[in-house]
N, C-alpha and C. Protein backbone atom coordinates (compact mmCIF):
# COMPACT_ATOMS: atom_id res chain seq x y z
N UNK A 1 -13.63 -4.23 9.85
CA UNK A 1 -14.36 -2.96 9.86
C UNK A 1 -14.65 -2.55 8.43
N UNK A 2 -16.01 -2.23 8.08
CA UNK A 2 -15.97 -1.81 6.73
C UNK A 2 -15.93 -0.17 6.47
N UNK A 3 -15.82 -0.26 5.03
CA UNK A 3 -15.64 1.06 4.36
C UNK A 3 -16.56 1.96 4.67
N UNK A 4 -16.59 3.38 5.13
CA UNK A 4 -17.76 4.53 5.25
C UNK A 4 -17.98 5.35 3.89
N UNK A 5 -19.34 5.11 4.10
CA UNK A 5 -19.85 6.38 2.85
C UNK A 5 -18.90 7.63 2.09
N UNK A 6 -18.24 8.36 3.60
CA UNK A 6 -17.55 8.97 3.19
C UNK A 6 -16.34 8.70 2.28
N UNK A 7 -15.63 7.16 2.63
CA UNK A 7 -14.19 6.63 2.42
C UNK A 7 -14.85 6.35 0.89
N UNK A 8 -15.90 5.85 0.35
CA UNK A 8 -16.29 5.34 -0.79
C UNK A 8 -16.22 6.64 -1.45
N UNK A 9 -17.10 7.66 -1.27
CA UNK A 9 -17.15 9.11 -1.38
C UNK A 9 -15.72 9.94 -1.88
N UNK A 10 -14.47 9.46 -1.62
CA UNK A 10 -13.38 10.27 -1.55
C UNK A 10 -12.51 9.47 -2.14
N UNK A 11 -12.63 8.07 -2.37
CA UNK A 11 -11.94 6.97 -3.28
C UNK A 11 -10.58 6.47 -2.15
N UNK A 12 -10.41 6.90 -0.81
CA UNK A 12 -9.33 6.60 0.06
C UNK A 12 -9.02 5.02 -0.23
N UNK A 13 -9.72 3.92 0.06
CA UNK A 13 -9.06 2.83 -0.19
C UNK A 13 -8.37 2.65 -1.43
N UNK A 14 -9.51 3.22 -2.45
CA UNK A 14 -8.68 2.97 -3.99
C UNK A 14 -7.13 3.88 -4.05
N UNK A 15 -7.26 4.70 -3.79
CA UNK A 15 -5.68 5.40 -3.31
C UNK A 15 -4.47 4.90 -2.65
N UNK A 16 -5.55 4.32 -1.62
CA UNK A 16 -4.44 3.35 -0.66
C UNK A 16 -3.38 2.24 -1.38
N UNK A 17 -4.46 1.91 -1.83
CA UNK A 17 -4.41 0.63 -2.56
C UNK A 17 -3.11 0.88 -3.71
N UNK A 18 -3.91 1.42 -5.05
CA UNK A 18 -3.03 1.59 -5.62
C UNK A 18 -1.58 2.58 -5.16
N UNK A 19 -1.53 3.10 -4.23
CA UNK A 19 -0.07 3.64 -3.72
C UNK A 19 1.02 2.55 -3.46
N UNK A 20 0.24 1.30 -2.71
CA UNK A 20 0.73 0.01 -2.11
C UNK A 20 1.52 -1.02 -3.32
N UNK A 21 0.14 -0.88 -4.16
CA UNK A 21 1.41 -1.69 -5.78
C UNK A 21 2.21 -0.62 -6.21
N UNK A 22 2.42 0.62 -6.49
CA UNK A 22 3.10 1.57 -7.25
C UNK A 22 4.46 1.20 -6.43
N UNK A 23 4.32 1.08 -4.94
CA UNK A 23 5.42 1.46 -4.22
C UNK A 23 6.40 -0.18 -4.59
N UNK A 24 5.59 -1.48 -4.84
CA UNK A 24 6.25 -2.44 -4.71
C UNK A 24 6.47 -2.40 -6.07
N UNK A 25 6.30 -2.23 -7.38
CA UNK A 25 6.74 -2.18 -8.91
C UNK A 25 7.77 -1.64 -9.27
N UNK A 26 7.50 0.28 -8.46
CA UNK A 26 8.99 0.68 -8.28
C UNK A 26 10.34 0.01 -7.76
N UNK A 27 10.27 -1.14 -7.00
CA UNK A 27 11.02 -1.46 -6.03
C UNK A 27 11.67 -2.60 -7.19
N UNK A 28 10.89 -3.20 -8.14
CA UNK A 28 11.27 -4.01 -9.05
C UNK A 28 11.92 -3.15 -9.95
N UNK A 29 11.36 -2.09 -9.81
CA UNK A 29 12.33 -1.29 -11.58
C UNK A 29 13.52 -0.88 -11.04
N UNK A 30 13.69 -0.52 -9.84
CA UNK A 30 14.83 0.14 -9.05
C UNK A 30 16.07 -1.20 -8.68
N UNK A 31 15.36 -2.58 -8.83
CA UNK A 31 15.88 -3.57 -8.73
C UNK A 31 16.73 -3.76 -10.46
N UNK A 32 15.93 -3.98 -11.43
CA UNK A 32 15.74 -4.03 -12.62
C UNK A 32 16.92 -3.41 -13.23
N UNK A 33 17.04 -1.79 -12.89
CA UNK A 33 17.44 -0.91 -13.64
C UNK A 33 18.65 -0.62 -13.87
N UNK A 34 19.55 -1.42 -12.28
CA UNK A 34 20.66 -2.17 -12.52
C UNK A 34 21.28 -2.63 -13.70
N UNK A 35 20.78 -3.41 -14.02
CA UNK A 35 21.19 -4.67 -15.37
C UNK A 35 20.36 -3.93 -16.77
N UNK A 36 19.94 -3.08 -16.50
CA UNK A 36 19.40 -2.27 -18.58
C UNK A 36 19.78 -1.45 -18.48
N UNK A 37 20.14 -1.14 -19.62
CA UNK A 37 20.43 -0.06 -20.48
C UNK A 37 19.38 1.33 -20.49
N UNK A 38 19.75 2.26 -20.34
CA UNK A 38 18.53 3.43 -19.64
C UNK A 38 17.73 3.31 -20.99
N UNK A 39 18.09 3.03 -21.71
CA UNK A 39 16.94 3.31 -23.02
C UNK A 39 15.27 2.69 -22.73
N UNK A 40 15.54 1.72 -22.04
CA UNK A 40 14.92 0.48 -21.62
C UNK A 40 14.10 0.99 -20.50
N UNK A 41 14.08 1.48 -19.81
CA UNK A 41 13.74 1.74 -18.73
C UNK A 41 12.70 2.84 -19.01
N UNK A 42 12.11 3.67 -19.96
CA UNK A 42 11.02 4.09 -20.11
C UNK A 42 9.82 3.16 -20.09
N UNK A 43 10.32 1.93 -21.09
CA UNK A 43 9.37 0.96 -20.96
C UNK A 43 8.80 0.06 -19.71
N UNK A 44 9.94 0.19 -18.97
CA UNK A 44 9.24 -0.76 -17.76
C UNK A 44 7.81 0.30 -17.12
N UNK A 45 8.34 1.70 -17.46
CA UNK A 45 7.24 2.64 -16.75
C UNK A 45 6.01 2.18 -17.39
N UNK A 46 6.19 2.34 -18.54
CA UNK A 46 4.91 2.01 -19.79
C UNK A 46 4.48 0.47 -19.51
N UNK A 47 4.93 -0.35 -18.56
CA UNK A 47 4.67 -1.42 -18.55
C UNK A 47 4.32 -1.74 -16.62
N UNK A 48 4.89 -1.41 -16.41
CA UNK A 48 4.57 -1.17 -14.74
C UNK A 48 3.88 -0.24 -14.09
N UNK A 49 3.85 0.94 -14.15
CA UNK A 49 3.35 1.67 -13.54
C UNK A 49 2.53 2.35 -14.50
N UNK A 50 2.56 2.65 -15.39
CA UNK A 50 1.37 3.56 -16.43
C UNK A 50 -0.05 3.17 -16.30
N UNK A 51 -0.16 2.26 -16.45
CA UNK A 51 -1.57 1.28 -15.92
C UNK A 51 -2.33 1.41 -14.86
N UNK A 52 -1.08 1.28 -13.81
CA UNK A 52 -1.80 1.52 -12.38
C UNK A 52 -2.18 3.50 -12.35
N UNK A 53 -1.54 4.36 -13.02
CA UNK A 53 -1.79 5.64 -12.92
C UNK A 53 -3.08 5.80 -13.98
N UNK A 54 -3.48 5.54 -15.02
CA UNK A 54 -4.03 5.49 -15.73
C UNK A 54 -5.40 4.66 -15.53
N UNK A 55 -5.85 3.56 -15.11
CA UNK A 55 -7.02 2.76 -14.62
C UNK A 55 -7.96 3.96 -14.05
N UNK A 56 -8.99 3.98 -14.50
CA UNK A 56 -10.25 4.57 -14.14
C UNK A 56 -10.10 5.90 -13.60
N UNK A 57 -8.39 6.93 -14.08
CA UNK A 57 -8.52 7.49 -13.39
C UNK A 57 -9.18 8.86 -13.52
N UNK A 58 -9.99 9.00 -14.75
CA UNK A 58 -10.80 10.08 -14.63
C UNK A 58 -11.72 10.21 -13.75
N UNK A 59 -12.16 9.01 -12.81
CA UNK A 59 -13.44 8.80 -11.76
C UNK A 59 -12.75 9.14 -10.39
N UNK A 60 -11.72 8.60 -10.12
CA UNK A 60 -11.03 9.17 -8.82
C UNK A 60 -9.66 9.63 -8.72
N UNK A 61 -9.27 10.52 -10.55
CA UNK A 61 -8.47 11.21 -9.87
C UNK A 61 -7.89 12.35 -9.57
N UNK A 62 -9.08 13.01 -9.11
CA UNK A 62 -9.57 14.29 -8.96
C UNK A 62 -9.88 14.09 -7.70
N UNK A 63 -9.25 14.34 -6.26
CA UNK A 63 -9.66 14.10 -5.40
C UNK A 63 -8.74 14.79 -4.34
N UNK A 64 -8.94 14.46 -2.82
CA UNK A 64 -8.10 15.63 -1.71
C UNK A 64 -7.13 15.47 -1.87
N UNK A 65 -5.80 16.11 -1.77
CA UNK A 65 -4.54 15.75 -1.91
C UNK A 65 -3.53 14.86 -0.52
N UNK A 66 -4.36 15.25 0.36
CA UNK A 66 -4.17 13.82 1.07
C UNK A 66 -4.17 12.26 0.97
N UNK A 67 -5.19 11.93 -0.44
CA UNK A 67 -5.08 10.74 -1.30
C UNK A 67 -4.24 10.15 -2.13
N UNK A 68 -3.71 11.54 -2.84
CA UNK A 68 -3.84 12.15 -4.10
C UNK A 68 -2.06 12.25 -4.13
N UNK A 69 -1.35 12.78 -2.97
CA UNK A 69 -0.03 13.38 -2.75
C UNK A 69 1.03 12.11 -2.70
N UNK A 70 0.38 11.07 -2.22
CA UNK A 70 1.51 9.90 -1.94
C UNK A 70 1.43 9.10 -3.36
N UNK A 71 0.46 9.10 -4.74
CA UNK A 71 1.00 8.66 -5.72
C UNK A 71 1.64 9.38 -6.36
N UNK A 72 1.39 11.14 -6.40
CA UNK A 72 2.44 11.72 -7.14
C UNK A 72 4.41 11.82 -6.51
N UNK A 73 3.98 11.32 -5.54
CA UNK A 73 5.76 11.41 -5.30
C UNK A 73 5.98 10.63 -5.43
N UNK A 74 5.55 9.19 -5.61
CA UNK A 74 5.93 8.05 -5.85
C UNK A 74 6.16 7.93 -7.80
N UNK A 75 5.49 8.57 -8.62
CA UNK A 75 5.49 8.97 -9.65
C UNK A 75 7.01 9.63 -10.19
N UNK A 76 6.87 10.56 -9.23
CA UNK A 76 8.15 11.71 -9.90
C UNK A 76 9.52 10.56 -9.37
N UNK A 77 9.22 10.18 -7.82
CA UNK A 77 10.28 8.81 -7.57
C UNK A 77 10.85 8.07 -8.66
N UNK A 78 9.52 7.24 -9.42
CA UNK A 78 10.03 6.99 -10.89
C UNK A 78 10.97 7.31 -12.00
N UNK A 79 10.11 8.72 -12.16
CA UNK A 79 10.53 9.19 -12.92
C UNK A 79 11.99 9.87 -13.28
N UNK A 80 12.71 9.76 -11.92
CA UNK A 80 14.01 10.19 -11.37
C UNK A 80 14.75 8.49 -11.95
N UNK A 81 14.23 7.67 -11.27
CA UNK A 81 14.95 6.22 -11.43
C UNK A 81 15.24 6.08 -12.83
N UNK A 82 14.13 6.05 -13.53
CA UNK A 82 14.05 6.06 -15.24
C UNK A 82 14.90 6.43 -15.99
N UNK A 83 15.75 7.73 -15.23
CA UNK A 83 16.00 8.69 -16.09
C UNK A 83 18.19 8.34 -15.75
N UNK A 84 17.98 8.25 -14.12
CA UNK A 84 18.83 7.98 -13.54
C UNK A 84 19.49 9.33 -13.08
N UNK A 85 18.50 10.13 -12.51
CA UNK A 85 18.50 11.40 -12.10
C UNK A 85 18.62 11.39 -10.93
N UNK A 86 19.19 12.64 -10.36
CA UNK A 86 19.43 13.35 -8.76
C UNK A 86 17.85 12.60 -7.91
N UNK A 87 18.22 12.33 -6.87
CA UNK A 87 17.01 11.95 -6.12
C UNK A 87 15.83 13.09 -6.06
N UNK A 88 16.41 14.00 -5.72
CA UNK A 88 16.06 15.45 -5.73
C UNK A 88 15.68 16.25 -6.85
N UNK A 89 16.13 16.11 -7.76
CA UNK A 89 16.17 16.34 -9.24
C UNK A 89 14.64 17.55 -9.66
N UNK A 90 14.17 18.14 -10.30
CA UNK A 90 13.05 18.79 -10.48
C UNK A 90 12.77 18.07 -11.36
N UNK A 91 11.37 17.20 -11.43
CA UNK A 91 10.98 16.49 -12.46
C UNK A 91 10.27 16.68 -14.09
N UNK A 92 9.99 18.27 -13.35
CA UNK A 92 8.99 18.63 -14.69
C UNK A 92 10.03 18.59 -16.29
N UNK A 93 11.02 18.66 -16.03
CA UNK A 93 11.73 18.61 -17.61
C UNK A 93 11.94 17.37 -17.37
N UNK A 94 11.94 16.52 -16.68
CA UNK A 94 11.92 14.73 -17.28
C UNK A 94 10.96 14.18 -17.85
N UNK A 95 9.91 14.60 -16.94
CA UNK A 95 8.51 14.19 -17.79
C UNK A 95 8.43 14.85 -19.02
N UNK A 96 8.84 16.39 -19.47
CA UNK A 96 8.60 16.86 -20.67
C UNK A 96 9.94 15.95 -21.18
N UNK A 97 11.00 15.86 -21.47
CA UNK A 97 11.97 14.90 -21.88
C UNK A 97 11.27 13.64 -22.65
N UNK A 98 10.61 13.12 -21.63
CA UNK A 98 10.01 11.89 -21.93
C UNK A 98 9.08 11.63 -22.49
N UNK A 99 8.51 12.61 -22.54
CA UNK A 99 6.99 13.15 -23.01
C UNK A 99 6.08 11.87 -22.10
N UNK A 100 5.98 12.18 -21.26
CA UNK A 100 5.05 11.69 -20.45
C UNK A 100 4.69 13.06 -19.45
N UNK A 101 2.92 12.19 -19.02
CA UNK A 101 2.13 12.83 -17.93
C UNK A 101 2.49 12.98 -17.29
N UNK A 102 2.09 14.03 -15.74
CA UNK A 102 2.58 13.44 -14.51
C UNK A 102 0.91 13.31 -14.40
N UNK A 103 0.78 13.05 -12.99
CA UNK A 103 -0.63 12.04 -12.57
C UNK A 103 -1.69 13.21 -12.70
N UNK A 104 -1.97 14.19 -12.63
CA UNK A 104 -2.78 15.70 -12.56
C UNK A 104 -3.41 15.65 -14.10
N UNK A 105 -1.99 15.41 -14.81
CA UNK A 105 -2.45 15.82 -16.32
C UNK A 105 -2.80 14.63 -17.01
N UNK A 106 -2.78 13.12 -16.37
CA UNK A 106 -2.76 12.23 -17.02
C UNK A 106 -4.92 12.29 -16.44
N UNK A 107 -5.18 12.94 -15.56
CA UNK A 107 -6.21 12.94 -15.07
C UNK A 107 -7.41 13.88 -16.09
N UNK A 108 -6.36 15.24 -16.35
CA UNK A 108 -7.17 15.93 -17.28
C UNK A 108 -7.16 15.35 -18.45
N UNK A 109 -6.16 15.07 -19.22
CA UNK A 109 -6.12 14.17 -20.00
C UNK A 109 -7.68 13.35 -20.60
N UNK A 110 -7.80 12.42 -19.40
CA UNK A 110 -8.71 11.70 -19.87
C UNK A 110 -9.72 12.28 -19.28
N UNK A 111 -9.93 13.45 -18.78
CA UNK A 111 -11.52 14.12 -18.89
C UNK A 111 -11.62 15.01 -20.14
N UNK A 112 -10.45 15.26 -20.73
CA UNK A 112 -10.89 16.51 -21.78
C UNK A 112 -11.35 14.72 -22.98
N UNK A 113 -10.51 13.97 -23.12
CA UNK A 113 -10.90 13.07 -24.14
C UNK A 113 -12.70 12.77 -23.86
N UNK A 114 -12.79 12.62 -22.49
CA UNK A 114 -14.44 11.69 -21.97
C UNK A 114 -15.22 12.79 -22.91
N UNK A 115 -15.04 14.18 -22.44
CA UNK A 115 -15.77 15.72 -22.81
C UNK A 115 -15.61 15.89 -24.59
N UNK A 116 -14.61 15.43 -24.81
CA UNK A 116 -14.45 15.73 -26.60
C UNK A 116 -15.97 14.78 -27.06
N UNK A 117 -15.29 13.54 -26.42
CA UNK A 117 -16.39 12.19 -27.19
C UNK A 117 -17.86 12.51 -26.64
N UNK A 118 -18.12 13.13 -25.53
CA UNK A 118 -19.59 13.78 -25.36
C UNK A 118 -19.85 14.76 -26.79
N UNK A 119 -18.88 16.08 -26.49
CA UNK A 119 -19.46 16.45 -28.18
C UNK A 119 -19.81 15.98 -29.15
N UNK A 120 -18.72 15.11 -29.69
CA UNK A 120 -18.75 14.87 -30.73
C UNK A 120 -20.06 13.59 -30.98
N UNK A 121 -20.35 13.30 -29.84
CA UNK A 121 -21.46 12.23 -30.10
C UNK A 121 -21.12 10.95 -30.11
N UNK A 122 -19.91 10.61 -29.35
CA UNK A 122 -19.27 9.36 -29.52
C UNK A 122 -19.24 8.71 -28.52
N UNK A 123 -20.42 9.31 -27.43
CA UNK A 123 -19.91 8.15 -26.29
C UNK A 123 -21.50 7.24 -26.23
N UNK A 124 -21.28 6.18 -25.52
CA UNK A 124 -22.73 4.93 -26.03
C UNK A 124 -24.10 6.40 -25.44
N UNK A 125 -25.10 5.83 -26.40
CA UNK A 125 -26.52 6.91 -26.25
C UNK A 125 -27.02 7.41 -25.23
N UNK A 126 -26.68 6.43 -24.03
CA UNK A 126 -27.38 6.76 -22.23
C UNK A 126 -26.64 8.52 -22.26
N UNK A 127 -25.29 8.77 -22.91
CA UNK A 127 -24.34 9.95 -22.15
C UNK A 127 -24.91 11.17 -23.02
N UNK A 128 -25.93 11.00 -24.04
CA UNK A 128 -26.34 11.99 -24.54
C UNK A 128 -26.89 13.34 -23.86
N UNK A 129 -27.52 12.61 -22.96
CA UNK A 129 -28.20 13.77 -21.70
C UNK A 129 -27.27 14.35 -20.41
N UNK A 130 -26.22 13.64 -20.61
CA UNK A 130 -25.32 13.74 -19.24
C UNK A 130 -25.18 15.01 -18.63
N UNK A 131 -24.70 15.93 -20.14
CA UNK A 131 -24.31 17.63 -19.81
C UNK A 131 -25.51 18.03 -20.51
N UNK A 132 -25.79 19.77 -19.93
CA UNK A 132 -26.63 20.63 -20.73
C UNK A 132 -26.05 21.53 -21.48
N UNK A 133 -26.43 22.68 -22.22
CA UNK A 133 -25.60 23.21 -22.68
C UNK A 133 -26.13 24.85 -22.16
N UNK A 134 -24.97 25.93 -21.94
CA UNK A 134 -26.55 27.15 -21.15
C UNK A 134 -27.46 27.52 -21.79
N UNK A 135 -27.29 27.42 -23.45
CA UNK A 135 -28.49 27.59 -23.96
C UNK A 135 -29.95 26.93 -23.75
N UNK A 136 -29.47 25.45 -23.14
CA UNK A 136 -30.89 24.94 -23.04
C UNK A 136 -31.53 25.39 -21.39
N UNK A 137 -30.26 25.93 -20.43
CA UNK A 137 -30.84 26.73 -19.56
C UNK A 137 -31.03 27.99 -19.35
N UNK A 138 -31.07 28.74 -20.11
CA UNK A 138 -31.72 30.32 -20.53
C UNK A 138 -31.57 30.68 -21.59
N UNK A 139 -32.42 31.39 -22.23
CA UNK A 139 -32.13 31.90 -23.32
C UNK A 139 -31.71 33.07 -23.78
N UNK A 140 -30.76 33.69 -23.05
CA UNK A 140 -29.57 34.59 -22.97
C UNK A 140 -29.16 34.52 -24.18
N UNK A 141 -28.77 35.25 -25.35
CA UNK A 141 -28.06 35.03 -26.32
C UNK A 141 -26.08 35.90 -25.65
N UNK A 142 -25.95 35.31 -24.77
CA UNK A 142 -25.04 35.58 -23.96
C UNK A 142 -23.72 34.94 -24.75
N UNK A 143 -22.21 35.33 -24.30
CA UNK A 143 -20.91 34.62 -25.00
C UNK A 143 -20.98 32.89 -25.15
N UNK A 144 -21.18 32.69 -23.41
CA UNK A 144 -21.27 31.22 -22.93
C UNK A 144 -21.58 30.44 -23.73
N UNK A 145 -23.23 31.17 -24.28
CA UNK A 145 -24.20 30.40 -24.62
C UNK A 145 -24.04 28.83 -24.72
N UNK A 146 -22.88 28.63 -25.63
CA UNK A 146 -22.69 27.39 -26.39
C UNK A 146 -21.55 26.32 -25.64
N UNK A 147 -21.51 27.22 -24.59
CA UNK A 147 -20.49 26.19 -23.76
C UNK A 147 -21.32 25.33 -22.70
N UNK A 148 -20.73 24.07 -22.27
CA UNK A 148 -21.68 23.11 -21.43
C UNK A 148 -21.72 24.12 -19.55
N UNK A 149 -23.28 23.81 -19.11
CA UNK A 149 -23.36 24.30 -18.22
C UNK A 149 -22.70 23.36 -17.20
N UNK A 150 -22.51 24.54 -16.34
CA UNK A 150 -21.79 23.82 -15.10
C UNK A 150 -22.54 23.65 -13.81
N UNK A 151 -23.14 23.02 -12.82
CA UNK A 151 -24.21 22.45 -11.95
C UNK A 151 -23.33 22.83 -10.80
N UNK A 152 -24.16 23.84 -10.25
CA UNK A 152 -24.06 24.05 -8.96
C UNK A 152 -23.81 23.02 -7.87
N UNK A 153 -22.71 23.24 -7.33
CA UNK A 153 -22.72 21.91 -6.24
C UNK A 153 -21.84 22.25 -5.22
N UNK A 154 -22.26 22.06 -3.90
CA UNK A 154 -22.26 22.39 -2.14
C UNK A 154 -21.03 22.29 -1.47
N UNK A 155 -20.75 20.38 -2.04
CA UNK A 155 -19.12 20.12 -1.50
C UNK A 155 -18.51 20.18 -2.26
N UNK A 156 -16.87 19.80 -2.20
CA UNK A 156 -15.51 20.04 -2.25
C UNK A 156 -15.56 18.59 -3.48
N UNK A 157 -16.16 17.49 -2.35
CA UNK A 157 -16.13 15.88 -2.90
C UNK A 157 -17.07 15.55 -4.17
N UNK A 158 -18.19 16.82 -4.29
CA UNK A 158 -19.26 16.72 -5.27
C UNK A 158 -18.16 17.64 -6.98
N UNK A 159 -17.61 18.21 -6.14
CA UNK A 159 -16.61 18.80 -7.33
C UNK A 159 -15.71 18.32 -7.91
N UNK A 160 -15.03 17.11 -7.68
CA UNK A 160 -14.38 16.33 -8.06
C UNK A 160 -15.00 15.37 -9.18
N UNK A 161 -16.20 15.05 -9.04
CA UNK A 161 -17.26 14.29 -10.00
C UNK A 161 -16.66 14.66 -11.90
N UNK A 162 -16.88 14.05 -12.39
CA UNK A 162 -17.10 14.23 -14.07
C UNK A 162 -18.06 15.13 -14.43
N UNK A 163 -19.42 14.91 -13.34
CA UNK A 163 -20.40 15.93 -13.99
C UNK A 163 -20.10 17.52 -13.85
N UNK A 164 -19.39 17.98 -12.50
CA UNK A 164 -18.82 19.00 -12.48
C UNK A 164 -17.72 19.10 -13.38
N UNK A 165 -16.42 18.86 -12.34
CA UNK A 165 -15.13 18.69 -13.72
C UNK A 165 -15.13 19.02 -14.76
N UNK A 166 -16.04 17.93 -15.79
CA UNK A 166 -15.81 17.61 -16.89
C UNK A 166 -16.11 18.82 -18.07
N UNK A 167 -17.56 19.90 -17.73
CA UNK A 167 -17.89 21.09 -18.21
C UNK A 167 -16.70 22.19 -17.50
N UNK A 168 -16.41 22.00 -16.19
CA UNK A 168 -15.46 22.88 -16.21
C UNK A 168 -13.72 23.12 -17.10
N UNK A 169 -13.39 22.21 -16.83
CA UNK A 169 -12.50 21.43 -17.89
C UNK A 169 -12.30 21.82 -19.58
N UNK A 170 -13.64 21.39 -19.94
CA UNK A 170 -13.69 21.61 -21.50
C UNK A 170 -13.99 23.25 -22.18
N UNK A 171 -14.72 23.23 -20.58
CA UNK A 171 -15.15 25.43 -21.16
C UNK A 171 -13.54 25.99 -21.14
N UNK A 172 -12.58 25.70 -20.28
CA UNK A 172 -11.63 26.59 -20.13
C UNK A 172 -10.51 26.12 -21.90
N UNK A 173 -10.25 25.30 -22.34
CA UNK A 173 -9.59 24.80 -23.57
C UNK A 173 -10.29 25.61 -24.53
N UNK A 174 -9.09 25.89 -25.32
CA UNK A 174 -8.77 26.85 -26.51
C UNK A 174 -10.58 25.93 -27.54
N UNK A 175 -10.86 27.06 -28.44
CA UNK A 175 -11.80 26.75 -28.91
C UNK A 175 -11.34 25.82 -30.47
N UNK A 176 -10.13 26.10 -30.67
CA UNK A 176 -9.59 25.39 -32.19
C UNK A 176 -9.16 24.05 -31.59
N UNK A 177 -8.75 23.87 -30.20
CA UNK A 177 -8.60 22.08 -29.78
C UNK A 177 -9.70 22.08 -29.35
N UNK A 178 -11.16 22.32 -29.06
CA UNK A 178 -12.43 21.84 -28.80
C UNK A 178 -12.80 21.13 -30.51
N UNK A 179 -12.37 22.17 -31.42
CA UNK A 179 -13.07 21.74 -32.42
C UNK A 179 -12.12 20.95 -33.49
N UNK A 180 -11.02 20.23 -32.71
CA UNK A 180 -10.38 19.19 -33.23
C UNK A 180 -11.14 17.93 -34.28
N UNK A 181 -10.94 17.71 -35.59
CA UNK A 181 -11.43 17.25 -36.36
C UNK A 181 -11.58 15.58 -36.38
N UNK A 182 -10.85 15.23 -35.22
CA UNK A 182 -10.93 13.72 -34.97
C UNK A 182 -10.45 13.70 -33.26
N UNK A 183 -11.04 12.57 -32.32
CA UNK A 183 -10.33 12.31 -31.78
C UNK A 183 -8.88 11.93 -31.38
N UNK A 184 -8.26 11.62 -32.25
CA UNK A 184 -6.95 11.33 -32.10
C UNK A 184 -5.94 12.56 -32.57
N UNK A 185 -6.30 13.69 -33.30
CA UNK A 185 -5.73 15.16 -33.27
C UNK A 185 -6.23 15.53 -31.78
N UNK A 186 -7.56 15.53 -31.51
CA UNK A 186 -7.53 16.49 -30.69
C UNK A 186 -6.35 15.41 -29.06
N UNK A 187 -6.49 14.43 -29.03
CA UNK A 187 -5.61 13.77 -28.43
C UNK A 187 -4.14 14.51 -28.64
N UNK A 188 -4.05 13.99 -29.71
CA UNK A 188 -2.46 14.72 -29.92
C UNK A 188 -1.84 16.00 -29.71
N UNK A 189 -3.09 17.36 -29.90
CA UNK A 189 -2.62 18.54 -29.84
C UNK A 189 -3.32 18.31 -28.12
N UNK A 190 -3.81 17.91 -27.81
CA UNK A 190 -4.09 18.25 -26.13
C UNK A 190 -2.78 17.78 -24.72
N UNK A 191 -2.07 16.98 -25.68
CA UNK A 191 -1.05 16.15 -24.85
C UNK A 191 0.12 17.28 -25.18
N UNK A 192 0.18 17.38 -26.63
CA UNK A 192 1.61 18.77 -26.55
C UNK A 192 1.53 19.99 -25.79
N UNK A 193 0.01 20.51 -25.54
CA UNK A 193 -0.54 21.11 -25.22
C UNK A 193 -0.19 21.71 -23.20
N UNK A 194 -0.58 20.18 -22.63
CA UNK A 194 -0.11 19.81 -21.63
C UNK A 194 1.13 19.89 -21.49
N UNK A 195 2.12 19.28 -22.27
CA UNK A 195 3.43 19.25 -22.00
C UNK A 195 4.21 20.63 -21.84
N UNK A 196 3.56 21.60 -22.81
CA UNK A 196 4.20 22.69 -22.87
C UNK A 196 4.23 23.37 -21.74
N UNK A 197 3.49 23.04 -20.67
CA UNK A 197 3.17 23.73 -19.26
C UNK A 197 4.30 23.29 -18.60
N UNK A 198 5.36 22.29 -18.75
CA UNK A 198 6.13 21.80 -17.98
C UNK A 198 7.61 22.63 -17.78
C-alpha cells in the first residue's frame, strides 16, 4: 500500500521510521553502558542518536505531536541512561547539565541558524527571494517594518513549513542575537540562550 499525500504532507513515515532506529541504538547504549565509565556515555549520544535527531530536521520537525511525541520520550529515555538517572527523573536539568538540546530546541535551533544565513546573505542565491520583508509589502513606516513578513496560511500542516516558521521564529528573538556578528556567535549565544529555558 503506498504513502498518501497527506502521510507525505505530515512526514508520518519519516517519524516512524526514525523512532524505529532511535529505539534499537538506545537498546545498544543501554547494552553498552554497562561496561563504560559514565563519562563516556555522552559520546555514544553524540555518536548514536544525535544524527538521527538532527538529519533534516528543520523540514519535519515541526510537526503534530502524534509524530513528534514518541521521539521525544525516547530522547529524554536517553538522556536518563546517559546520565544514569531515575527512570522517572525530570530531564530538563540533564539536558541543561549536559548542555544538550532536547528535540523542540534542536528543531528551532536549526531554523533560527537557516533564518540568520537568509539575512545575512549566506544561503546559495535561489533563497534570496524566499522571505519578504513588510516593508516590501506596505509602506507603513510601522515598528515591524523591518522584520520578515509572515504568509498567511489555512492549515495547521502549512504552518509547520520553513516558509511560515522560519519568519515567525526569527521576528520573536532578541534583536542583539538577530544582529550577531558571525554565524558561529550568533550559534553560540542562541544555544545558551535555549538552554537557559531549561
Amino acid at each position: 500500500m503506498g504513502v498518501t499525500f497527506d502521510e507525505r504532507l505530515n512526514w508520518s513515515e519519516h517519524s516512524r521510521v526514525t523512532t524505529a532506529k532511535l529505539a534499537r541504538k538506545i537498546g545498544i547504549i543501554n547494552h553498552l553502558r554497562k561496561s563504560l565509565p559514565v563519562k563516556i556515555l555522552p559520546s555514544l549520544y553524540s555518536a548514536f542518536i544525535l544524527p538521527q535527531l538532527q538529519y533534516c530536521n528543520i523540514v519535519w520537525g515541526r510537526n503534530f505531536e502524534v509524530h513528534i511525541n514518541p521521539i521525544v520520550i525516547l530522547q529524554k529515555k536517553v538522556i536518563r541512561l546517559i546520565t544514569n538517572s531515575y527512570y522517572l527523573a525530570h530531564t530538563n536539568t540533564l539536558f541543561k547539565s549536559l548542555k544538550m538540546l532536547t528535540f523542540h530546541d534542536l528543531n528551532k535551533f536549526q531554523l533560527g541558524e537557516f533564518m540568520y544565513r537568509f539575512e545575512k546573505r549566506l544561503l546559495p542565491e535561489s533563497f534570496n527571494a524566499y522571505f519578504v520583508y513588510n516593508s516590501e509589502v506596505h509602506g507603513h513606516n510601522t515598528r515591524g517594518r523591518n522584520q520578515i513578513n509572515i504568509e498567511y496560511c489555512r492549515t495547521v500542516a502549512k504552518s509547520f513549513s520553513v516558509k511560515i516558521a522560519g519568519p515567525r521564529l526569527w521576528n520573536s528573538l532578541p534583536i542583539n542575537l538577530r544582529n550577531s556578528a558571525s554565524i558561529s556567535i550568533f550559534k553560540k549565544n542562541y544555544k545558551k540562550m535555549l538552554l537557559m529555558n531549561y
